[in-house]
Protein backbone atom coordinates (compact mmCIF):
# COMPACT_ATOMS: atom_id res chain seq x y z
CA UNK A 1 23.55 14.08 -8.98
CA UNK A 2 26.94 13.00 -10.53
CA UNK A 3 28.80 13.65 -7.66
CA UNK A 4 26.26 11.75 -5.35
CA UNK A 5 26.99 8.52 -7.75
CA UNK A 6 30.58 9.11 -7.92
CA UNK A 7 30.65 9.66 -3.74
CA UNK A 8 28.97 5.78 -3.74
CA UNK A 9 31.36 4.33 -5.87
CA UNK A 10 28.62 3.81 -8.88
CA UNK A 11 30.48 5.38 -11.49
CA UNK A 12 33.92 7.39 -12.13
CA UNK A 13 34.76 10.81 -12.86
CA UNK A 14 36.02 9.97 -15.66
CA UNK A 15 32.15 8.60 -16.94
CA UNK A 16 30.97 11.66 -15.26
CA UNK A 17 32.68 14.01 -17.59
CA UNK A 18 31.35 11.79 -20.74
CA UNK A 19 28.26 11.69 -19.78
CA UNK A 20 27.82 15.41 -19.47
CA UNK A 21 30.14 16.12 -22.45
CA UNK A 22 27.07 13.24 -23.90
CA UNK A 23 24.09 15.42 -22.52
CA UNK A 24 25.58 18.23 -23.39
CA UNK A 25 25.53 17.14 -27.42
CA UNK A 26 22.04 15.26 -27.63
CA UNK A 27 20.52 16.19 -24.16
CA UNK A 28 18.56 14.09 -21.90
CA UNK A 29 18.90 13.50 -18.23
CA UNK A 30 22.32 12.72 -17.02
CA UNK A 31 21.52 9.27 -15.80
CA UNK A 32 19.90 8.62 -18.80
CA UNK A 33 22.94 9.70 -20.54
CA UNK A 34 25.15 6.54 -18.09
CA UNK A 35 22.16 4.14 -18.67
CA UNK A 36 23.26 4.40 -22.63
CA UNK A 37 27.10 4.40 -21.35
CA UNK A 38 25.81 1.28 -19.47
CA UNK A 39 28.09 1.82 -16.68
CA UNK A 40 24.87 2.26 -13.96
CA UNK A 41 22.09 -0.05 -13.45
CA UNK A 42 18.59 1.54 -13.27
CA UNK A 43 18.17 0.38 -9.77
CA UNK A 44 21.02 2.23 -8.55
CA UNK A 45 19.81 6.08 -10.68
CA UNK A 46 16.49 5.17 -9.05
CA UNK A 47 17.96 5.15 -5.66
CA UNK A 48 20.55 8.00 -6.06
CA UNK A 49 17.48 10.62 -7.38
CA UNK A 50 15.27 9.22 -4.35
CA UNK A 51 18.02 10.23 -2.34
CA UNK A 52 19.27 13.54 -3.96
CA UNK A 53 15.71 14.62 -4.24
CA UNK A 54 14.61 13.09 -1.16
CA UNK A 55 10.87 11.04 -2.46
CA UNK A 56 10.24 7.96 -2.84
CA UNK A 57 11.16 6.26 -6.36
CA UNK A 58 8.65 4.16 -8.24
CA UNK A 59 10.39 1.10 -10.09
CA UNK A 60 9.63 -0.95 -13.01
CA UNK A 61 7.13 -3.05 -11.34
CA UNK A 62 4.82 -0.16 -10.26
CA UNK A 63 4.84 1.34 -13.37
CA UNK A 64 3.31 -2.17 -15.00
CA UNK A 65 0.14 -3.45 -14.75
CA UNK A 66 -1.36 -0.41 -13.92
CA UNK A 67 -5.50 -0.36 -13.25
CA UNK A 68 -7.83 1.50 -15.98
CA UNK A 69 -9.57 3.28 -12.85
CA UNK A 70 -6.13 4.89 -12.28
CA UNK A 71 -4.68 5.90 -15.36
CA UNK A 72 -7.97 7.25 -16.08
CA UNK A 73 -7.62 10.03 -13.45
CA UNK A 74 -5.42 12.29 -15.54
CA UNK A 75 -6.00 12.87 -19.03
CA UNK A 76 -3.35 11.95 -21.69
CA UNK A 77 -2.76 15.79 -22.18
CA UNK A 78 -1.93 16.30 -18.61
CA UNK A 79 -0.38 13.27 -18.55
CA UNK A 80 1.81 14.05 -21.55
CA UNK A 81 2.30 17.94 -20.45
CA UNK A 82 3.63 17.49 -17.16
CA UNK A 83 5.18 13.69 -17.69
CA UNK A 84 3.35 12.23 -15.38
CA UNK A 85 1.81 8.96 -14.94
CA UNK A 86 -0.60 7.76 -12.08
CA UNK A 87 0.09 4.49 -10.46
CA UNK A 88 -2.00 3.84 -7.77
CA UNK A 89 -4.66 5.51 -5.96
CA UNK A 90 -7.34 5.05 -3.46
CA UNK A 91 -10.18 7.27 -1.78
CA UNK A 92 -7.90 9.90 -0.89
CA UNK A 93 -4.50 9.74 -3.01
CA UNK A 94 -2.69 9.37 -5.79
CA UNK A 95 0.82 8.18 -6.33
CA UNK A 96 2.31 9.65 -9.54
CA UNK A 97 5.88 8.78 -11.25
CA UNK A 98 6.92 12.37 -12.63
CA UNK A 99 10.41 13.35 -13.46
CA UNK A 100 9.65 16.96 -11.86
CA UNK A 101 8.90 15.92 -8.45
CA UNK A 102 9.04 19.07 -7.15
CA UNK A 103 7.12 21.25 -9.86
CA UNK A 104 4.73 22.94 -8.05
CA UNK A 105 2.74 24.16 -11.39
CA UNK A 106 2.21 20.53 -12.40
CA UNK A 107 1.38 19.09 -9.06
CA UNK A 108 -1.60 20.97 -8.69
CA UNK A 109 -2.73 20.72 -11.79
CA UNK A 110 -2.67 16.88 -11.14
CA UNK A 111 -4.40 17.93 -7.82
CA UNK A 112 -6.87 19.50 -9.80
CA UNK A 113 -7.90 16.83 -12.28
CA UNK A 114 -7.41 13.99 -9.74
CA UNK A 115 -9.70 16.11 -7.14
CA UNK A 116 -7.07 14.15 -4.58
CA UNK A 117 -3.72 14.71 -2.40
CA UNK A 118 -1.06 14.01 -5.02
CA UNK A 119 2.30 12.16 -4.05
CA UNK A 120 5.27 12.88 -6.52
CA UNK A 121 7.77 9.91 -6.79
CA UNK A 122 10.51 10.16 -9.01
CA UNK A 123 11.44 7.78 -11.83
CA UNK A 124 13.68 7.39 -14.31
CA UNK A 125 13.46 9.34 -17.51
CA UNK A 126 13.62 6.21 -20.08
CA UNK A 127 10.59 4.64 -17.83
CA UNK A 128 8.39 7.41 -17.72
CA UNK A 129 8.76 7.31 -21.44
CA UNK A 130 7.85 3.96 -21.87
CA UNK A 131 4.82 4.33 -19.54
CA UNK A 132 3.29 7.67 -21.43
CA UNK A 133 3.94 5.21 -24.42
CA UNK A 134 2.10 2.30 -23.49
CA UNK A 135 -0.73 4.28 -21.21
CA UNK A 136 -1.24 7.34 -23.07
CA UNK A 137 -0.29 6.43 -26.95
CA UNK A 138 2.24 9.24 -26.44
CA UNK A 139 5.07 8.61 -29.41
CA UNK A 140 8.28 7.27 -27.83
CA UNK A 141 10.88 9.41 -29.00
CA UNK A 142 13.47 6.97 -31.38
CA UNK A 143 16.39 7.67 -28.89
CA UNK A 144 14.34 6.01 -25.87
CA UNK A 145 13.07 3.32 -27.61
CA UNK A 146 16.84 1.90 -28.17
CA UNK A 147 18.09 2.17 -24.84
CA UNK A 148 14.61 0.99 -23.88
CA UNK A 149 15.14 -2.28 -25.74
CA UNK A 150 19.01 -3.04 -24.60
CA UNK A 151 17.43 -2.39 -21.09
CA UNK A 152 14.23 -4.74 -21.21
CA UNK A 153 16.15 -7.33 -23.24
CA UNK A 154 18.63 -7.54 -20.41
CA UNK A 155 15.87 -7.39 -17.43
CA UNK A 156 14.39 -10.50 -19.54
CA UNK A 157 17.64 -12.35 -19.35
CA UNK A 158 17.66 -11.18 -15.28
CA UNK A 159 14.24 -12.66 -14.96
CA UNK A 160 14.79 -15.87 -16.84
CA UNK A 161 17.63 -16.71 -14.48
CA UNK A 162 15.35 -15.48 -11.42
CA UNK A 163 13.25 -18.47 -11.91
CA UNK A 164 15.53 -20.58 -10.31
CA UNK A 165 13.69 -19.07 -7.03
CA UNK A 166 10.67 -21.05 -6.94
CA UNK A 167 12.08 -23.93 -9.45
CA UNK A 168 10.04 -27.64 -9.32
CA UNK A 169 10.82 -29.58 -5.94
CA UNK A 170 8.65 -32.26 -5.01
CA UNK A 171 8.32 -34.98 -2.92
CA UNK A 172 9.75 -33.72 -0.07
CA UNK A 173 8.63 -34.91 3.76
CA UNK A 174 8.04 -32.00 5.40
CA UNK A 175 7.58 -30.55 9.42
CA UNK A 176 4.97 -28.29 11.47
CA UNK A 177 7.59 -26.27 12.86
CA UNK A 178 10.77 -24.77 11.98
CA UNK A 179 13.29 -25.60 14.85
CA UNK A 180 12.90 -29.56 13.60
CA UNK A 181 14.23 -29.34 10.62
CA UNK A 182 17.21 -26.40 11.09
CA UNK A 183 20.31 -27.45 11.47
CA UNK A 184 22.03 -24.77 13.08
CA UNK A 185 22.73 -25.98 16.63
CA UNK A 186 21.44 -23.45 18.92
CA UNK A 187 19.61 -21.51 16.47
CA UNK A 188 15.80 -21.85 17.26
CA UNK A 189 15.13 -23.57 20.23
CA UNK A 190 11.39 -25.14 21.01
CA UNK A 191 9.18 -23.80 23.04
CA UNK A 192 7.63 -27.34 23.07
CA UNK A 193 8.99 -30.60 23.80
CA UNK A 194 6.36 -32.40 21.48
CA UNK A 195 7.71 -33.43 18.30
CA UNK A 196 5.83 -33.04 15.42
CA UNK A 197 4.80 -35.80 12.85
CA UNK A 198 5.29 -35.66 9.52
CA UNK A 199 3.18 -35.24 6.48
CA UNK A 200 4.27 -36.19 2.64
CA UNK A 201 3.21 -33.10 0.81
CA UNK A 202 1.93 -34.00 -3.21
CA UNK A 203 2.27 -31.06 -5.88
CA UNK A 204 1.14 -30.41 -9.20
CA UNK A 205 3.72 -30.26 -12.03
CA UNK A 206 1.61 -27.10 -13.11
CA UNK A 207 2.44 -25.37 -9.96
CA UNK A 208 4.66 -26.47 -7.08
CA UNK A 209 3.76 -25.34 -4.26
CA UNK A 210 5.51 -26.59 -0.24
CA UNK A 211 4.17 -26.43 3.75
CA UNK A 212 6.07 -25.46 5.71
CA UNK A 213 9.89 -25.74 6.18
CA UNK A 214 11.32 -28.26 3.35
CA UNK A 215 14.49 -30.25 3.77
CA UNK A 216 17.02 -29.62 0.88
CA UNK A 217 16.11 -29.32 -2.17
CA UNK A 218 15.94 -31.97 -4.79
CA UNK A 219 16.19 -31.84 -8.56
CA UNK A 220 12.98 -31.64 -10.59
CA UNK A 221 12.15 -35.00 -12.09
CA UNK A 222 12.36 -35.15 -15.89
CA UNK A 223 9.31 -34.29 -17.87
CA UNK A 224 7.99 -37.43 -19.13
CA UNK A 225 3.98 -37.68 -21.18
CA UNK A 226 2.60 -38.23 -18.14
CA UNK A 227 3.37 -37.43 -14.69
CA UNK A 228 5.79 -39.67 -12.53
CA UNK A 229 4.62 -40.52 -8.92
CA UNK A 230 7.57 -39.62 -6.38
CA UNK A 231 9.39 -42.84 -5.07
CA UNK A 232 7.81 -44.21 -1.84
CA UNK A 233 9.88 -43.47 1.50
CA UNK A 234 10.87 -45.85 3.41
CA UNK A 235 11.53 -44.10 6.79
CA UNK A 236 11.42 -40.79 7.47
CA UNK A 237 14.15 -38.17 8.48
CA UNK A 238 14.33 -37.65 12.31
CA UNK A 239 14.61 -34.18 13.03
CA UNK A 240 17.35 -33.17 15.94
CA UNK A 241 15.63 -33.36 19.55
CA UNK A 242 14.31 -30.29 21.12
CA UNK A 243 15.63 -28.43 23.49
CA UNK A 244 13.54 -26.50 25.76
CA UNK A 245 13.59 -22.94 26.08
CA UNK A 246 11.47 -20.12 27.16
CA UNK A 247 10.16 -18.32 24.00
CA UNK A 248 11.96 -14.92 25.47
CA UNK A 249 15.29 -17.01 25.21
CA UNK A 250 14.74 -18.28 21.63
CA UNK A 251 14.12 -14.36 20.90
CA UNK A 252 17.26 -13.51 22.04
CA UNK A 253 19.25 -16.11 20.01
CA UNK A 254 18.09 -14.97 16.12
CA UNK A 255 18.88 -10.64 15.96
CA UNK A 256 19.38 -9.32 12.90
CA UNK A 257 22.82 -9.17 13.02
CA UNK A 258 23.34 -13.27 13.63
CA UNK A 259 20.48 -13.51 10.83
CA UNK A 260 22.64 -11.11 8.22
CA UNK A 261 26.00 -13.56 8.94
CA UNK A 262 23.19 -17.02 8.13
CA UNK A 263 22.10 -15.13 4.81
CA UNK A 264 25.24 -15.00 3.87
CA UNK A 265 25.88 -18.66 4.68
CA UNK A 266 22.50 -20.00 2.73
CA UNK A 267 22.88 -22.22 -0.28
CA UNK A 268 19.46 -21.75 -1.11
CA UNK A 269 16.45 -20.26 -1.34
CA UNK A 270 14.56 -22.67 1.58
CA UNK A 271 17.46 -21.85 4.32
CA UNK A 272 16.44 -18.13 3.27
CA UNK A 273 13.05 -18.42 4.43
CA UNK A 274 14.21 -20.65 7.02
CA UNK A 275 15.98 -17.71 8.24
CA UNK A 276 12.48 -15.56 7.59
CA UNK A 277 10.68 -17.72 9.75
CA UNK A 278 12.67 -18.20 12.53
CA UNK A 279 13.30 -14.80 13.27
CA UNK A 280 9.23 -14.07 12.76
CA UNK A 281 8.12 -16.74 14.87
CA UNK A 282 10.12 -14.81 17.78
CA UNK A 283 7.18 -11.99 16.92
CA UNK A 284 4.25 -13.59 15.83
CA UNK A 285 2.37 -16.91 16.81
CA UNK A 286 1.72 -17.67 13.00
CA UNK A 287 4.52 -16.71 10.38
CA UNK A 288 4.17 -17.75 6.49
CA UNK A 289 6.12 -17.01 3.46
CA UNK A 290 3.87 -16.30 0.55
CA UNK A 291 5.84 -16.81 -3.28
CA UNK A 292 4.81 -14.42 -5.83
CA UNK A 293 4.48 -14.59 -9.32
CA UNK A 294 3.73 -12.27 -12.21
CA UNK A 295 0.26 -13.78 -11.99
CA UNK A 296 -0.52 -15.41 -8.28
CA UNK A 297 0.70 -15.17 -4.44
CA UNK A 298 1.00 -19.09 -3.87
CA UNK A 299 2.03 -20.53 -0.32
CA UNK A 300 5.71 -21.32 0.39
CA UNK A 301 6.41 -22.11 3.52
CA UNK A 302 4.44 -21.91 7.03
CA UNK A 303 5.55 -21.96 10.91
CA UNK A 304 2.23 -22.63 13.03
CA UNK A 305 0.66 -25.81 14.10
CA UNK A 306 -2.98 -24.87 13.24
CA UNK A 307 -2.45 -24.49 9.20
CA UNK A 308 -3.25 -27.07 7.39
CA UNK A 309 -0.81 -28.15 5.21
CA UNK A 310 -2.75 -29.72 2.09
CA UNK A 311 -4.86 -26.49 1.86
CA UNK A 312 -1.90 -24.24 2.36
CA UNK A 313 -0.18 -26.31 -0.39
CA UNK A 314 -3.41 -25.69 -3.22
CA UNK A 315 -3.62 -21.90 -2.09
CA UNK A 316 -4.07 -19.70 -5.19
CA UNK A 317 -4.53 -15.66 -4.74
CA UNK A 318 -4.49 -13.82 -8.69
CA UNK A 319 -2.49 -10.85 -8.32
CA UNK A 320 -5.12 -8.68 -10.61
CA UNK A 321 -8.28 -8.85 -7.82
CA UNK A 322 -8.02 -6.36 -4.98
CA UNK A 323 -5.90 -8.07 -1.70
CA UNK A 324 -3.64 -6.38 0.66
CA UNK A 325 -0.71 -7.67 -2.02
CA UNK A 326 -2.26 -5.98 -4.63
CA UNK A 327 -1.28 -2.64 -2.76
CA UNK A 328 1.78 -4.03 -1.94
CA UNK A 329 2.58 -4.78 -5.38
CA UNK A 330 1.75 -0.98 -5.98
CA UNK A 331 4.73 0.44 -3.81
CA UNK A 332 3.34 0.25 -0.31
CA UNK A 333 6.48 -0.71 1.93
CA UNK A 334 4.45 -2.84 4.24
CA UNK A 335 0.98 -3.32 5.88
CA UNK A 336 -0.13 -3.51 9.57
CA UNK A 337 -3.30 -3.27 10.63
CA UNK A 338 -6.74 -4.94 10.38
CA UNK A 339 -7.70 -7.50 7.24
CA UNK A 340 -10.41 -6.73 5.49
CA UNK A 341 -12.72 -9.38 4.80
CA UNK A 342 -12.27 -10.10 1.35
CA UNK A 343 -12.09 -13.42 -0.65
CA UNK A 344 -8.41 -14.08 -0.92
CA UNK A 345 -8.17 -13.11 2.65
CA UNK A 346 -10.62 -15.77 3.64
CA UNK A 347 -9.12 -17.95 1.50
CA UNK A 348 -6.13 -18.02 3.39
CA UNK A 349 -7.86 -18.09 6.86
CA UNK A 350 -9.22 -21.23 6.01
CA UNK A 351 -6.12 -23.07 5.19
CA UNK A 352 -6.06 -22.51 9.33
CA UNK A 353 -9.99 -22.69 9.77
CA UNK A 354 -11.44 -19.69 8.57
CA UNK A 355 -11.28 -17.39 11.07
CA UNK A 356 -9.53 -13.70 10.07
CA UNK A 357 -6.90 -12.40 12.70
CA UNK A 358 -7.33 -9.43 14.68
CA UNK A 359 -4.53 -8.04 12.34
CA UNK A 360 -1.62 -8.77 10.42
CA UNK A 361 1.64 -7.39 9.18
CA UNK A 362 2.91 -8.11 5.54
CA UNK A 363 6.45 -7.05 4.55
CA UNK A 364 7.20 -7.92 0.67
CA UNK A 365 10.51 -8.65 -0.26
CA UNK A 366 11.82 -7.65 -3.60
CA UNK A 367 15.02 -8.58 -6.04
CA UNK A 368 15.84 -5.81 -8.67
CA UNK A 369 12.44 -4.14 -7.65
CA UNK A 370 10.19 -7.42 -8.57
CA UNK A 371 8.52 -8.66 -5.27
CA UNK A 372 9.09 -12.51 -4.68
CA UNK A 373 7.85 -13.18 -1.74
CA UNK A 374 5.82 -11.73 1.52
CA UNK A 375 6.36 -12.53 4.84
CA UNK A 376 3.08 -12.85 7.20
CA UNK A 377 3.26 -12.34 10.69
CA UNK A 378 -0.39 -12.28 13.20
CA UNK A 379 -0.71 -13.12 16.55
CA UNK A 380 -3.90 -14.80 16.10
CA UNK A 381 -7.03 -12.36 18.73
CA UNK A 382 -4.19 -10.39 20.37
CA UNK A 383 -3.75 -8.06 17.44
CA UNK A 384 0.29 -6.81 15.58
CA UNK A 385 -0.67 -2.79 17.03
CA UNK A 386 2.66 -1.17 17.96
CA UNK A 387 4.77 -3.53 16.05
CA UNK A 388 8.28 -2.24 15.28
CA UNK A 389 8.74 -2.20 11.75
CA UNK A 390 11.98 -0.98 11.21
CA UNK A 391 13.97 -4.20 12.11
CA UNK A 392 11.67 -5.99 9.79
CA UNK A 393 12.25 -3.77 6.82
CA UNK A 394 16.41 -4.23 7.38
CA UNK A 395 15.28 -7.90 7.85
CA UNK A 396 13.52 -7.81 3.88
CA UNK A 397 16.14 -5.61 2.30
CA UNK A 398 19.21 -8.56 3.84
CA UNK A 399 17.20 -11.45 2.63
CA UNK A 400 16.61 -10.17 -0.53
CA UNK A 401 20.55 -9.56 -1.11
CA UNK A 402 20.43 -13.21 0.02
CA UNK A 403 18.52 -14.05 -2.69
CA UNK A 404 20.06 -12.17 -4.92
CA UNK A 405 23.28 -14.22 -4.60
CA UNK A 406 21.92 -17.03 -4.54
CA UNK A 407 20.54 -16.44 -8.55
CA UNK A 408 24.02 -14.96 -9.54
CA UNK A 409 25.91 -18.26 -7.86
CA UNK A 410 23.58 -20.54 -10.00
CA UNK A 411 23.98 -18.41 -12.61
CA UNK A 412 28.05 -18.92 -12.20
CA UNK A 413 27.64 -22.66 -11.65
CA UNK A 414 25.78 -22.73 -14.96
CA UNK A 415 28.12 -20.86 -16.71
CA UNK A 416 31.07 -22.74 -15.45
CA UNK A 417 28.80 -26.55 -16.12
């Protein structure tokens, strides 16, 4: 394990050999042991014991918020005995954080208690801990319960600053379709010479929310007792002429290689999902961008001329009733396949008249393991079966380094202001 982390650069030998000589005197894991050195994040332990013990890892954010029907599928003593906590589960499976991934003792005694196929993923030590703690009223050993506040206090301060994501914007004019409004030449091309007219979007103070693809962003107007109404517009901004192209050709212009060099280049979070949706709309005939909060899946931004925008702009999905992002919020990597009729499925269908696709492909897209946003891909009756999801998933994990610079450059400009 410590030679894995030193191999990627993560740490020295030199914080090698104290953190052993540090395990050796109060014991503990050895990444535990760096955590308290603080010279390794958690994300990067997480993904060096996925690696070195080749399962998936289960972050922070699946071990939170965890359902009653669940946790209630091993017993605290089990639980406690083997360190093991249950995180999601359906008819057939569980998914377990355990530190012993590949105890075969404890795995089927979770088999047996669960009565289902059990999948070990690893975690680290501190947060399996913290979960027996809070799940199980197991007694959080003093030790843990320090380094567990230095690393939850700092993860607040990360979140606080990851706000900036989704801050206030409103007022902004905003366009059907993506190609009008980017201003890369050459970019996205049209596939249409009609030019789309555009529609003045209203949100509530409580909860912005945008259609769309937004121009740049503007500051959020002062709170005042009561709400402002945004300035009238005089004219509106004239999006570059279309240039028409076959929709093969505008598939060939965004690969993921052009799209890792515009990351890069993004100043904000809009020409991110700008980005998103032009290289989706090469896929699918109707691409969206879905925000997510601790508490609700809002609508972002949209490329398809059937949604309508006011609905899409009011759209409100809790993240504690069953949906295809509630699984995605447990650890599933992605979904394709059929959607289920359910209410905050149909909820969605009729921001574009209420009809569900054939099927639909969600990839999430998560900073420091927190999902922010899901991109939505369906090609209306024809159906996503034998989509390739492996340039999609390189496509998520780039855009969410994108976003993660983004929050550490406005986190620099504010330091510097």
């Amino acid at each position: 394990m410590g030679q894995l982390l030193v191999e990627r650069g993560w740490i020295t030998g030199e914080q090698l050999i104290r953190a052993i000589q540090s395990q050796r005197m109060v014991g503990g894991r050895i990444g535990t042991c760096l955590l308290e050195m603080d010279v390794l994040t958690e994300e990067r332990l997480l993904d060096a014991l996925s690696e070195q013990l080749r399962v998936p890892a289960a972050g922070i954010d699946m071990l939170r918020g965890i359902d009653d029907g669940t946790l209630e599928l091993v017993p605290a003593k089990v639980a406690h005995r083997c360190r093991a906590v249950p995180f999601f589960s359906n008819r057939d499976q569980v998914k377990v954080a355990t530190l012993e991934v590949h105890n075969l003792s404890h795995l089927d005694e979770l088999k047996f208690c669960t009565n289902k196929q059990v999948v070990p993923h690893i975690a680290n030590e501190v947060r399996i801990f913290e979960a027996l703690e809070k799940y199980y009223g197991v007694e959080l050993p003093r030790r843990y319960g320090h380094l567990l506040d230095r690393l939850n206090r700092s993860r607040y301060l990360w979140d606080e600053s990851a706000k900036v994501l989704f801050g206030a914007e409103e007022g902004g004019m905003v366009w059907t379709n993506p190609e009008d409004v980017f201003e890369i030449p050459g970019l996205i091309t049209a596939a249409s010479s009609r030019r789309p007219t555009p529609v003045a979007v209203s949100t509530a103070p409580a909860r912005p929310a945008e259609s769309a693809i937004v121009g740049p962003p503007e500051s959020p107007p002062p709170r005042t007792t009561a709400p402002q109404p945004a300035a009238p517009r005089t004219t509106a901004p004239q999006p570059a002429a279309p240039q028409p192209a076959t929709p093969q050709k505008a598939a060939a212009l965004l690969n993921l290689e052009l799209a890792d060099q515009l990351f890069g280049q993004a100043e904000s979070q809009h020409q991110i999902a700008e980005i998103l949706l032009g290289y989706a709309r090469q896929v699918f005939d109707r691409a969206i961008i879905f925000k997510v909060t601790p508490k609700e899946i809002g609508g972002w931004k949209f490329s398809a001329g059937d949604i309508d925008a006011g609905k899409f702009a009011d759209l409100s999905i809790s993240t504690e009733i069953p949906s295809l992002f509630f699984d995605l919020r447990k650890g599933e990597p992605f979904f394709q396949g059929a959607v289920p009729s359910m209410p905050p499925h149909l909820a969605i269908a009729e921001t574009w008249g209420g009809r569900l696709p054939k099927s639909a492909f969600l990839m999430p897209i998560s900073v420091r393991g927190r999902m922010v946003c899901v991109l939505y891909g369906d090609r209306r009756d024809e159906g996503v079966d034998g989509l390739e999801t492996t340039s999609f998933q390189r496509l998520a994990d780039k855009a969410a380094m994108a976003f993660e610079l983004f929050i550490l450059r406005r986190k620099i400009s504010s330091i510097k202001a």
